[in-house]
Each structure stands twice: as structure tokens, then as C-alpha cells.
N, C-alpha and C. Protein backbone atom coordinates (compact mmCIF):
# COMPACT_ATOMS: atom_id res chain seq x y z
N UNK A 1 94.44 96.14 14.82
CA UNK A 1 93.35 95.38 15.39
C UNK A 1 92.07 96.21 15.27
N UNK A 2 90.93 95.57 14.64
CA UNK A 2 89.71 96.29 14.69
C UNK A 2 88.90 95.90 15.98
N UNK A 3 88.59 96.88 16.70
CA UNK A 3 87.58 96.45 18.07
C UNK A 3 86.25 97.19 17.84
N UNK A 4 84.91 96.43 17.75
CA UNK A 4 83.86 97.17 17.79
C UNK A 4 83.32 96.40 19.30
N UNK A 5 82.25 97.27 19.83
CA UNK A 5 81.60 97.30 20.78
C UNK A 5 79.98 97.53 20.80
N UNK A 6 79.07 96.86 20.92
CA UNK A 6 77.78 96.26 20.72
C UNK A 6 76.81 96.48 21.72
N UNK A 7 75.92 97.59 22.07
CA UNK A 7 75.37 97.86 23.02
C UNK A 7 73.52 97.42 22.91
N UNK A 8 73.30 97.03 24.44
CA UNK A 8 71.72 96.44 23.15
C UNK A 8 71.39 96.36 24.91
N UNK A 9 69.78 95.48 25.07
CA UNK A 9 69.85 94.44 26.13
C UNK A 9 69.47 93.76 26.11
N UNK A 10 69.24 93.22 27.99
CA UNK A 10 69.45 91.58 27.52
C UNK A 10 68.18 91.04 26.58
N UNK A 11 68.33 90.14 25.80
CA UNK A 11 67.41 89.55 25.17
C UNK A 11 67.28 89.64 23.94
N UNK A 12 68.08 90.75 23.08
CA UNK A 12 68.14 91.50 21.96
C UNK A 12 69.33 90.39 21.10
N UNK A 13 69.85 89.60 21.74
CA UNK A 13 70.89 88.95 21.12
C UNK A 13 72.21 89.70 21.13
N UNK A 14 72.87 90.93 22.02
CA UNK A 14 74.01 91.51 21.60
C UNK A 14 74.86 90.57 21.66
N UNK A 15 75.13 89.20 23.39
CA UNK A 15 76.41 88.48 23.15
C UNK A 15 76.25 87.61 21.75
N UNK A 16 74.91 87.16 21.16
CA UNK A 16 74.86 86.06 20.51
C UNK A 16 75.57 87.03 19.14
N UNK A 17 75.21 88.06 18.65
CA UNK A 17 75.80 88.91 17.71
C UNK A 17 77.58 88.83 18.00
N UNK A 18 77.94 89.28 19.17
CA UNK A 18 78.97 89.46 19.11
C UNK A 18 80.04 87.92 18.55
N UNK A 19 79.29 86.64 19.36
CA UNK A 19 79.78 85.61 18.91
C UNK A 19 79.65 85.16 17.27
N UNK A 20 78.64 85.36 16.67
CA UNK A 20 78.63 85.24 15.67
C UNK A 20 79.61 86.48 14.51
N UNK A 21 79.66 87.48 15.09
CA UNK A 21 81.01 88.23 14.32
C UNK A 21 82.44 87.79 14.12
N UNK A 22 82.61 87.12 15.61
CA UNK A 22 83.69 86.31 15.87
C UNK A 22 83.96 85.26 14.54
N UNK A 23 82.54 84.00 14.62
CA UNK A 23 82.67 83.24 13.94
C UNK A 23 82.94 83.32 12.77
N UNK A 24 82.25 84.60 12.26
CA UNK A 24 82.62 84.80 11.01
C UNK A 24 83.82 85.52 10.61
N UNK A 25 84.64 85.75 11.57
CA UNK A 25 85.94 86.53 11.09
C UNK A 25 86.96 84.87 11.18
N UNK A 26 86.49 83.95 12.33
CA UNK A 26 87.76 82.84 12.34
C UNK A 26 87.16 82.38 10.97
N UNK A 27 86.30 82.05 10.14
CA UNK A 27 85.91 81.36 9.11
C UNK A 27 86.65 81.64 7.90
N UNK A 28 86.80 82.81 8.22
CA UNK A 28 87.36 84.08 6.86
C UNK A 28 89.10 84.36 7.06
N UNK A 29 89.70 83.37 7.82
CA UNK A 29 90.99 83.50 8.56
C UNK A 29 91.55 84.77 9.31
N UNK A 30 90.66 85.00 9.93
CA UNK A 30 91.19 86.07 10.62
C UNK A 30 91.24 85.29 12.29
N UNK A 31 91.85 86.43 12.93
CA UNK A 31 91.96 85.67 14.56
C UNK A 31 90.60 86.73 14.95
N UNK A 32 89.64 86.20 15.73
CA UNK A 32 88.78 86.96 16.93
C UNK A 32 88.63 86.62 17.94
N UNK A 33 87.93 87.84 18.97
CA UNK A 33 87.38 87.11 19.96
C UNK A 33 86.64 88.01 20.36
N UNK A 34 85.70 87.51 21.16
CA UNK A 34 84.03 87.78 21.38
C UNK A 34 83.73 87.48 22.72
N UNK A 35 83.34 88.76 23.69
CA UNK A 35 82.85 88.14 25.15
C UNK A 35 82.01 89.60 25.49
N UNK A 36 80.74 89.14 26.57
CA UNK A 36 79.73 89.70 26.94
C UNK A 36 80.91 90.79 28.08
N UNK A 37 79.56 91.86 28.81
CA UNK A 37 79.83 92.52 29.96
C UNK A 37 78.47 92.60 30.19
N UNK A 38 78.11 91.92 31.23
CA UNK A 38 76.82 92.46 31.98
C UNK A 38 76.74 93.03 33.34
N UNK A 39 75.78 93.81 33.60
CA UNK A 39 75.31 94.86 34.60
C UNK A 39 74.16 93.31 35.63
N UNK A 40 73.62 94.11 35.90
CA UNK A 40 72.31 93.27 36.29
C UNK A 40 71.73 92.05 35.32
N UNK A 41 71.63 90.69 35.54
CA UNK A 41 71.66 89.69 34.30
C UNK A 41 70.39 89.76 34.74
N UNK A 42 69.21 90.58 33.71
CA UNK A 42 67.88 90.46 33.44
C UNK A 42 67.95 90.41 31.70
N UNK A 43 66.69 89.83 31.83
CA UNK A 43 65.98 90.43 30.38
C UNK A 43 65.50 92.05 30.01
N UNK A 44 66.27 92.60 29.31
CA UNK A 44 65.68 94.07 29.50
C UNK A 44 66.96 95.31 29.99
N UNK A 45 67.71 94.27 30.67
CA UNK A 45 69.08 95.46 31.35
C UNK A 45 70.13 95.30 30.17
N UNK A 46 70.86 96.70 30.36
CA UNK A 46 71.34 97.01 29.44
C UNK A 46 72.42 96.07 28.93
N UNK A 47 73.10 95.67 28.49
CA UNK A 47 74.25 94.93 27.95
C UNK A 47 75.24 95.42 26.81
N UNK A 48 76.60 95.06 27.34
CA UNK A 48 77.54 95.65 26.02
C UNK A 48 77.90 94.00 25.76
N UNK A 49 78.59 94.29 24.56
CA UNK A 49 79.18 92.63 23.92
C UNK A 49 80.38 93.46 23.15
N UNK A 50 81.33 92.63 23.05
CA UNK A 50 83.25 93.27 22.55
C UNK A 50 83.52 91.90 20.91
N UNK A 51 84.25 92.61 20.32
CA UNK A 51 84.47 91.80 19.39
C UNK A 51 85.66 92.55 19.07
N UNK A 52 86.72 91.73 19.02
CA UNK A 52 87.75 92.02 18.16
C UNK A 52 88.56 91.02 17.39
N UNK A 53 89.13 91.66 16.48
CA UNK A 53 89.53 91.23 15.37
C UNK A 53 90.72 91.73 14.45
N UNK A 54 91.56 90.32 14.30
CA UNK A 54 93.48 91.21 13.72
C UNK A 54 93.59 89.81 13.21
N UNK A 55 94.59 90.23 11.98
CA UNK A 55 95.28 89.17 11.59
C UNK A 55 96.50 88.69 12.12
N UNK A 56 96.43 88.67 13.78
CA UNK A 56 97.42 88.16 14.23
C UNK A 56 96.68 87.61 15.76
N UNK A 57 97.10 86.39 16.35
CA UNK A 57 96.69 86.25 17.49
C UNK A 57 96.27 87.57 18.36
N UNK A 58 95.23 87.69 19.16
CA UNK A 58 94.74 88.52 20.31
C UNK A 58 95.31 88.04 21.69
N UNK A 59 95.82 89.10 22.38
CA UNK A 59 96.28 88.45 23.29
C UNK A 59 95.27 89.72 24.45
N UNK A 60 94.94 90.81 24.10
CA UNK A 60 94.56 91.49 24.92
C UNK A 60 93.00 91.12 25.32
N UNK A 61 93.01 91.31 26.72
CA UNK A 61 91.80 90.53 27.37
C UNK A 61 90.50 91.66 28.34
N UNK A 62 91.08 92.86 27.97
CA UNK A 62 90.25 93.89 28.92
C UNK A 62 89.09 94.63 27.64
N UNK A 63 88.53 94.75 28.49
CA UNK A 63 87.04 95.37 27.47
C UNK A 63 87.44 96.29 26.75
N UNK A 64 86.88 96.51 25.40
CA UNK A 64 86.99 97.46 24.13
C UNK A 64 86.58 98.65 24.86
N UNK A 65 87.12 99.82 25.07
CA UNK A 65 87.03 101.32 25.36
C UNK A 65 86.83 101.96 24.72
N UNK A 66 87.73 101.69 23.04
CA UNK A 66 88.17 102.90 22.25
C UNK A 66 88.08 101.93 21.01
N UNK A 67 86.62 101.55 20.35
CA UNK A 67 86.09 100.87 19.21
C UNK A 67 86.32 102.15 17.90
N UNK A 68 86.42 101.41 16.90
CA UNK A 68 86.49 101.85 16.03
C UNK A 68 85.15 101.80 15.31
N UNK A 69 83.86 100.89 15.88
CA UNK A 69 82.93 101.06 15.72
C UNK A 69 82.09 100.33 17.19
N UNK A 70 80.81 101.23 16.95
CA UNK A 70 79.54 101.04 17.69
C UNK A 70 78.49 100.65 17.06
N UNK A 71 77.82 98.99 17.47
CA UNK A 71 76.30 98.73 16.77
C UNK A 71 75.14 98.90 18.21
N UNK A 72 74.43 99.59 18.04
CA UNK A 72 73.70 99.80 18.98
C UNK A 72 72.21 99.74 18.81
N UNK A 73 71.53 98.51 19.92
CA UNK A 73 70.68 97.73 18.86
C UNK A 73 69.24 97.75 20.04
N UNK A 74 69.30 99.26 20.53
CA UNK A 74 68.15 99.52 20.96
C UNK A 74 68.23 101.30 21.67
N UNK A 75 67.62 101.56 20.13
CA UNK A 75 67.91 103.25 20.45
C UNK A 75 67.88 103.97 21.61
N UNK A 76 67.14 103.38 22.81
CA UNK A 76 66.57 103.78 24.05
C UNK A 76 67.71 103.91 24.91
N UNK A 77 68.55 103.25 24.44
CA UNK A 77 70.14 103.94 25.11
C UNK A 77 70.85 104.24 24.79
N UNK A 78 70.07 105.30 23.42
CA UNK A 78 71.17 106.60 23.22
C UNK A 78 70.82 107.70 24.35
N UNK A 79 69.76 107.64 24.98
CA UNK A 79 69.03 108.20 25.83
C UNK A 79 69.90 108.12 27.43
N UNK A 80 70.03 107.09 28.00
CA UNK A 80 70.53 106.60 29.12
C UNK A 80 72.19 106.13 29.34
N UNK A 81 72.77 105.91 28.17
CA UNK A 81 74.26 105.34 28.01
C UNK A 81 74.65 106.25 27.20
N UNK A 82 75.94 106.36 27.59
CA UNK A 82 77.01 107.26 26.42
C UNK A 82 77.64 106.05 25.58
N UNK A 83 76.79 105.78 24.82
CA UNK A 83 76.93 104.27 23.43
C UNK A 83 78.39 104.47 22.93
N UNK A 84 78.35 105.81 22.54
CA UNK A 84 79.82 106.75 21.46
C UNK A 84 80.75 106.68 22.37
N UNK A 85 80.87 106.44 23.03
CA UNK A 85 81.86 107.03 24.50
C UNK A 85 83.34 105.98 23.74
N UNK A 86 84.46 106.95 23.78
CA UNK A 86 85.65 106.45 23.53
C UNK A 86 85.89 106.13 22.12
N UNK A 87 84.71 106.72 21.12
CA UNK A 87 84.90 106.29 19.59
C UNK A 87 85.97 106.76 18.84
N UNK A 88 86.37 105.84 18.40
CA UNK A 88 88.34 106.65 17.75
C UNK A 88 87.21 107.74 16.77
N UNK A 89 88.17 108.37 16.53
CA UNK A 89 88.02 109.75 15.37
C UNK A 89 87.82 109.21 14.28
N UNK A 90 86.75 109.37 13.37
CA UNK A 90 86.15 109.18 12.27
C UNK A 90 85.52 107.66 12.04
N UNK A 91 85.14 106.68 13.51
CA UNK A 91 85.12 105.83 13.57
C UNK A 91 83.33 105.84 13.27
N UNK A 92 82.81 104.83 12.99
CA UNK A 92 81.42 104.84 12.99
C UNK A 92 80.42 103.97 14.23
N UNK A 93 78.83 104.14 14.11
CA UNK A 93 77.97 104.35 15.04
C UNK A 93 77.19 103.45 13.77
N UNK A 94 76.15 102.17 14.22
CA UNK A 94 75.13 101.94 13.26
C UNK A 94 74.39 101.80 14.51
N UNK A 95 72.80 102.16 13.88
CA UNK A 95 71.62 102.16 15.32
C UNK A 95 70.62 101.61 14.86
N UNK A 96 70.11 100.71 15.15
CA UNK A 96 68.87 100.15 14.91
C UNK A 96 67.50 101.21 15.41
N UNK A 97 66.86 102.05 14.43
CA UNK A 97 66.26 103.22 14.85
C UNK A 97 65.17 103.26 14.35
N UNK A 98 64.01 103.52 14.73
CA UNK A 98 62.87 103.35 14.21
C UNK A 98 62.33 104.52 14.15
N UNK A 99 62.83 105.45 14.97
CA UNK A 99 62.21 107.41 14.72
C UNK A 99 62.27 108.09 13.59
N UNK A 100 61.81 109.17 13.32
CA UNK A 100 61.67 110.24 12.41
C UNK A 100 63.43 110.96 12.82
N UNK A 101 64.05 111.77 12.05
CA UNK A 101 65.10 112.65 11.87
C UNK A 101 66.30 111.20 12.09
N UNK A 102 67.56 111.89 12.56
CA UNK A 102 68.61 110.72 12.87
C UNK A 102 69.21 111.13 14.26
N UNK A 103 70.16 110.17 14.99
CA UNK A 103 70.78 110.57 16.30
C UNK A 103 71.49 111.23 16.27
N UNK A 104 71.52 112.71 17.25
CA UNK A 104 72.85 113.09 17.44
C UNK A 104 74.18 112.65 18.55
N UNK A 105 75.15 111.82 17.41
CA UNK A 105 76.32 111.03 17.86
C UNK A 105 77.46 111.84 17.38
N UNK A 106 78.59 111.07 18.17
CA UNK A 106 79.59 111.31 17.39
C UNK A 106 80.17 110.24 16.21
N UNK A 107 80.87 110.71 15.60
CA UNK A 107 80.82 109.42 14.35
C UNK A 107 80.42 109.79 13.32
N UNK A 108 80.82 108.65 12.72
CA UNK A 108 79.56 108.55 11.22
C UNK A 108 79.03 107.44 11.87
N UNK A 109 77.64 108.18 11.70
CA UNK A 109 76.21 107.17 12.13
C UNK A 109 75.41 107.02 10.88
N UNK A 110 74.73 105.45 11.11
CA UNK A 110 74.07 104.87 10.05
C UNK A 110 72.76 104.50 10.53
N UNK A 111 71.70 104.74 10.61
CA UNK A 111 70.37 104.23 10.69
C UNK A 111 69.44 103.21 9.90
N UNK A 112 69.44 102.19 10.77
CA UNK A 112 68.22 101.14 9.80
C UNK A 112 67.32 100.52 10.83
N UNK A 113 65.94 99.86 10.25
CA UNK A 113 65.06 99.69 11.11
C UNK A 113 65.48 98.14 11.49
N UNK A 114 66.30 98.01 12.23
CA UNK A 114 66.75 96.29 12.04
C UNK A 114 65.67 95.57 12.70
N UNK A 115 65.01 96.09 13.87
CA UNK A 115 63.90 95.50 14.65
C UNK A 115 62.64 95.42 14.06
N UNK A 116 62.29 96.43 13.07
CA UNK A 116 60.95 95.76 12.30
C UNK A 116 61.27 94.97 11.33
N UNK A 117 62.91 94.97 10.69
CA UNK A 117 62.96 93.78 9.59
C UNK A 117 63.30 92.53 10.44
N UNK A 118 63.45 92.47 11.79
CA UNK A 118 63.43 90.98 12.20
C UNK A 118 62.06 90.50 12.65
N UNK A 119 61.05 91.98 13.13
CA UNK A 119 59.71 91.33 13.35
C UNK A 119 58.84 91.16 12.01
N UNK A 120 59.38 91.34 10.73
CA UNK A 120 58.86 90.98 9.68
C UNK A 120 59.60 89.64 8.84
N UNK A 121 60.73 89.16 9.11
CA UNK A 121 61.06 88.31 9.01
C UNK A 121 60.95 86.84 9.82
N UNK A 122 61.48 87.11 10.72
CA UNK A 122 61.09 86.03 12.14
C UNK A 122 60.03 86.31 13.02
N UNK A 123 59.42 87.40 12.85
CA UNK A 123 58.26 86.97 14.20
C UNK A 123 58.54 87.81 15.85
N UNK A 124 59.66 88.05 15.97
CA UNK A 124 60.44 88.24 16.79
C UNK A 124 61.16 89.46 17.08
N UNK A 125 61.73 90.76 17.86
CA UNK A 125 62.35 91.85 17.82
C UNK A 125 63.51 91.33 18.14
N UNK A 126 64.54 90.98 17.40
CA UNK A 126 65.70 90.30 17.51
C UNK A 126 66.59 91.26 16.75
N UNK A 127 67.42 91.99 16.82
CA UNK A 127 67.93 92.96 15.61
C UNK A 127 69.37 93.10 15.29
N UNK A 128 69.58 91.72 16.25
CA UNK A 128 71.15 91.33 16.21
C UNK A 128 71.43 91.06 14.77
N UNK A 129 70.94 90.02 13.92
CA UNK A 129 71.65 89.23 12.79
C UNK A 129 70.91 90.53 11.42
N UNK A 130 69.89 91.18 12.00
CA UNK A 130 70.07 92.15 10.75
C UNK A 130 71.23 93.48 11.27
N UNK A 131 71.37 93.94 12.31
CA UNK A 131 72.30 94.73 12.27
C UNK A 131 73.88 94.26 11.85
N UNK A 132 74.04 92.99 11.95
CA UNK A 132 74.99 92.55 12.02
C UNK A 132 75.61 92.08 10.24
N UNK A 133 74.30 92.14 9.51
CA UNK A 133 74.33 92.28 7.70
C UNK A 133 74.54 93.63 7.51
N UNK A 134 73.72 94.33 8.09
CA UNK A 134 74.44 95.72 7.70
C UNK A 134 75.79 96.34 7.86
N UNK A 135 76.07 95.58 8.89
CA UNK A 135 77.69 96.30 9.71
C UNK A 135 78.23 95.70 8.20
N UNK A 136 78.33 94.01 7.87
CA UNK A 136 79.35 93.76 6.78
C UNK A 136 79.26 94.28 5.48
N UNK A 137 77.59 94.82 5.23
CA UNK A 137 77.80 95.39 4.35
C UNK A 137 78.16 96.88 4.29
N UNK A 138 78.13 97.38 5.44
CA UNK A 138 78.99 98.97 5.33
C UNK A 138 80.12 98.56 5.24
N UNK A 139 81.08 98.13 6.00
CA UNK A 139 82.62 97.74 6.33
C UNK A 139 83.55 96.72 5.27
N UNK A 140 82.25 96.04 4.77
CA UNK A 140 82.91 94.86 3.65
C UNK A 140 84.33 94.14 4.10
N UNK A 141 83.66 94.30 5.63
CA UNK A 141 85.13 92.95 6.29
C UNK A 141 85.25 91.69 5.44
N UNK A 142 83.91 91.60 5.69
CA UNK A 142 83.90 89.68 5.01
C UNK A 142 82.65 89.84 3.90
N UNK A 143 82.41 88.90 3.27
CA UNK A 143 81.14 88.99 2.32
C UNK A 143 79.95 89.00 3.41
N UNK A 144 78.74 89.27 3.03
CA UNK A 144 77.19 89.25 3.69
C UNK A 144 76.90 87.59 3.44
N UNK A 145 77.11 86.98 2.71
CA UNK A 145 77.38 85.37 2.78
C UNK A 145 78.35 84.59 3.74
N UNK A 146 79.41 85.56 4.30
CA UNK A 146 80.13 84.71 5.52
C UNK A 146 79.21 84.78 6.97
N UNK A 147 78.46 85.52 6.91
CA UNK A 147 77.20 85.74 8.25
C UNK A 147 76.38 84.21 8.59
N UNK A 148 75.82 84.32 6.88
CA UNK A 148 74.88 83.57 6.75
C UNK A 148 75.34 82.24 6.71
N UNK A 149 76.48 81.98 6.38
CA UNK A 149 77.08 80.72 6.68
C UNK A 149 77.57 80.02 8.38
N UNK A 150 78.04 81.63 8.85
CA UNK A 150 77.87 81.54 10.34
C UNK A 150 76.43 81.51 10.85
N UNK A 151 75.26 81.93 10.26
CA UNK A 151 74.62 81.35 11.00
C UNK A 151 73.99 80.13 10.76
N UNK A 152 74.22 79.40 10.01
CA UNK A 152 74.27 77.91 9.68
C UNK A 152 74.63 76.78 10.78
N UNK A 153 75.75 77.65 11.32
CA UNK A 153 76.20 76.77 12.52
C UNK A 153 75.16 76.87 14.05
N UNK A 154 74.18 78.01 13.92
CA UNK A 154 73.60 78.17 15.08
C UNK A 154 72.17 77.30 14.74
N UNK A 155 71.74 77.50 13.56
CA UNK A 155 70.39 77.57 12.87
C UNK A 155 70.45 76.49 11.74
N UNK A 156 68.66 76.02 11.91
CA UNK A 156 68.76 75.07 10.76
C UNK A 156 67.37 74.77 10.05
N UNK A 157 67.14 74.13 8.85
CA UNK A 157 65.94 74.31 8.61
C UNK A 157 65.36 76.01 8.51
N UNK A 158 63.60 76.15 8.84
CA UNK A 158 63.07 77.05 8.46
C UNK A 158 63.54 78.31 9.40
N UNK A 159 64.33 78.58 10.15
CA UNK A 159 64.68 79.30 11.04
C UNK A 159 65.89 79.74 10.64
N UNK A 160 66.60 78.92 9.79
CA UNK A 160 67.95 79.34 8.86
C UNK A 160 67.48 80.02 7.87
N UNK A 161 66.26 79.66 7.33
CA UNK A 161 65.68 80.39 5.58
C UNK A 161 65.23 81.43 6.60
N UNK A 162 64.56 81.76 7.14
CA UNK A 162 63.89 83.04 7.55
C UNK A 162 65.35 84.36 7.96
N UNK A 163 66.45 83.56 8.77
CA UNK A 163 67.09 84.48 8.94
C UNK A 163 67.93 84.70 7.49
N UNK A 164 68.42 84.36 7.01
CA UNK A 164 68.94 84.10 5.12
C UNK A 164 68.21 85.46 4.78
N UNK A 165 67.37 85.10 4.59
CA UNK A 165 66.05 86.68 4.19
C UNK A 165 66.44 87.81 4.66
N UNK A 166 66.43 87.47 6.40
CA UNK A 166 66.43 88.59 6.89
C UNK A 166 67.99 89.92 6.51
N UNK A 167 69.10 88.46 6.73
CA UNK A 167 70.05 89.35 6.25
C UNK A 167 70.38 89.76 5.10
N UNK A 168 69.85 89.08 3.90
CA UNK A 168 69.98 89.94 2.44
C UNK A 168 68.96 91.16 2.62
N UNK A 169 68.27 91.28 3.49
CA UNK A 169 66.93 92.65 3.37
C UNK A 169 68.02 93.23 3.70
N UNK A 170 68.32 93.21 5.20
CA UNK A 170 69.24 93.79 6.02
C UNK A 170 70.56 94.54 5.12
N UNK A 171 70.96 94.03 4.82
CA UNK A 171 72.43 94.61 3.81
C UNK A 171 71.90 95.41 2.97
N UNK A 172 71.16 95.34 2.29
CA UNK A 172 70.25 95.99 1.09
C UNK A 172 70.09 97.33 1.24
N UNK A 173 69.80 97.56 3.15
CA UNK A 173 69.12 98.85 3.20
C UNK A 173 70.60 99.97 3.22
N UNK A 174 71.46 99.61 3.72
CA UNK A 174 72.58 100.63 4.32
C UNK A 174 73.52 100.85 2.72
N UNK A 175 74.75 101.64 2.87
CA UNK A 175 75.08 101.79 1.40
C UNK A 175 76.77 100.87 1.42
N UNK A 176 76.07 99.98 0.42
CA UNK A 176 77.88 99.25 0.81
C UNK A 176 79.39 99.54 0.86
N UNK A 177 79.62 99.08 1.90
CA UNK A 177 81.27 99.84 1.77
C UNK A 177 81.14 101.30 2.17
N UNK A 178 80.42 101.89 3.04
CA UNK A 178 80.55 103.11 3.40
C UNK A 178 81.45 103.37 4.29
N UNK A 179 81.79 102.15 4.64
CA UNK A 179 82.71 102.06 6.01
C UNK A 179 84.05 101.35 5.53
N UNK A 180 83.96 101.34 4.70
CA UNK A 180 85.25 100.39 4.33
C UNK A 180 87.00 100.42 4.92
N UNK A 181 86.85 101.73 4.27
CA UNK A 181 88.43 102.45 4.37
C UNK A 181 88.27 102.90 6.24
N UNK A 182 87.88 102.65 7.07
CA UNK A 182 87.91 102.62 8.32
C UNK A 182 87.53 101.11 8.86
N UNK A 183 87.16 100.50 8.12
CA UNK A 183 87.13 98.74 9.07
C UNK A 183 88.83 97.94 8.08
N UNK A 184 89.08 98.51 7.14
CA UNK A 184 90.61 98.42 6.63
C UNK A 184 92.00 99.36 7.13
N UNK A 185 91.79 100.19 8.39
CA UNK A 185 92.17 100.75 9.05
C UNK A 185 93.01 102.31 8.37
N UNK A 186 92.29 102.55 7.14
CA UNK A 186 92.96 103.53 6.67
C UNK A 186 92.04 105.00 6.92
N UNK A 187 90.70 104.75 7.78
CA UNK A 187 89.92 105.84 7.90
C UNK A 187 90.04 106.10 9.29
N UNK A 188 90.40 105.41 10.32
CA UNK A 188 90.09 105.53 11.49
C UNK A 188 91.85 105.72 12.42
């Protein structure tokens, strides 16, 4: 079973990310499932979101501890949260990061600016659906076209073309398949 864990807040889209990972793993026949954990329900407080994913029914129902990956989609709580906390061994970290140098995590960590390519795409600091092109294109779970088809189901019209964009930029930047042999469970 692959379990990643999605740290962001509220407003950033982490549950809407996490649901849409989901969608795109049942699309692609796999079994998932996808549910929030919130602290204080503001705009702004921190939030985790769980996604997991096996080619066999899920039956386990308690929050992801021990992910085999972390998308963490507002650098400001690498600062305040232990994001890495419980990362299997050789498991990876992607951060939506907009600073000079890179984070010190544990992991293999990946850096991309997902929040200025969604405020250059949509208008908006949303950095869910570009972090969420990058994750498939490091990991090559599913194609970067099973996203975009999941988000078809949320989105329509010019708000579907803008995000379309956003996630071919998005994939573009990270190196594909860097993650592979650990989201195929032979690295992690």
C-alpha cells in the first residue's frame, strides 16, 4: 500500500488535492482513499490531507503516520510542523518553495515553485493541482493526463484550460520518474 500525507493550510486546497489523487488512482484501477485532518477549521490553519492507495481494497481507517511520501504545499511549516515526521527510509518530501538554497529534510526532497505557477496560471495561490503534476510526474503512478482528466470532473470550460496549463508547466519542472522505484515499492 502506498500512503502519502499532504500538509498545506486551510485554503491551499490540501483536502481538495488529496481527493483528487484518490480520483485519479480509482480511474486508473487502483483502490483509494482520501480524507482531511483538521486542527482549528480556519482559513490559514494548518491542515494535513491522507491518501492511500493499493491494488487491493483499503480497509485501514486511521491517519497515515509512516508515508512513503510528503507534499507540502506551504513552506512556512517546515518551520512550525515536523512535515517529515514518520517518513519510511528513502521515502520522499516535494515542497512547494519559493526561497533561495533547498530544505533541510529528511528524504529525498524535491523543490518547485508550485504557488507562483498557479498565480501565473489561475490568478490565484492554489498549489495543490501543480504540486500534485509534479508528484505524478516524479513517481509515474499514473500518466500527468490521468490528473487532468480528474480534474475534468471538478472543472469546466476556461478554468479547466487554465488548470490543463498549469499542470503540463507543473510536471515539466521536476525530473520524471525520480521517484519511481519508491512509489512502485521497490525504493522505500
Amino acid at each position: 500500500m502506498l500512503e502519502i500525507r499532504i500538509h498545506g493550510r486551510g485554503g491551499q486546497g490540501n483536502v481538495v488535492a488529496a481527493y483528487l489523487l484518490a480520483s485519479t488512482a480509482i480511474a486508473n484501477g487502483r483502490h483509494a482513499q482520501a480524507f482531511p485532518a483538521f486542527g482549528a477549521e480556519r482559513r490559514g490553519a494548518p491542515v494535513a490531507a491522507f491518501v492511500r492507495i493499493d491494488d487491493r481494497p483499503i480497509l485501514r481507517r486511521c491517519q497515515v503516520s509512516e508515508p512513503a511520501f510528503v507534499i507540502v504545499q506551504d513552506q512556512a511549516l517546515l518551520h512550525t510542523a515536523n512535515v517529515a515526521a514518520g517518513l519510511r527510509s528513502g521515502g520522499g518530501v516535494l515542497v512547494d518553495w519559493m526561497s533561495e538554497g533547498q530544505p533541510e529534510l529528511d528524504g529525498e526532497v524535491v523543490t518547485m515553485p508550485a504557488t507562483r505557477l498557479a498565480l501565473e496560471h489561475l490568478g490565484r495561490p492554489v498549489p495543490n493541482t501543480a504540486l500534485l503534476a509534479a508528484f505524478l510526474a516524479l513517481t509515474e503512478l499514473f500518466p500527468v493526463q490521468a490528473l487532468t482528466d480528474a480534474l475534468g470532473e471538478r472543472f469546466k470550460g476556461e478554468a479547466l484550460e487554465k488548470n490543463r496549463r498549469l499542470v503540463e508547466q507543473a510536471a515539466s519542472t521536476v525530473e520524471t520518474g525520480r521517484w519511481k522505484e519508491i512509489a512502485h515499492g521497490t525504493g522505500a
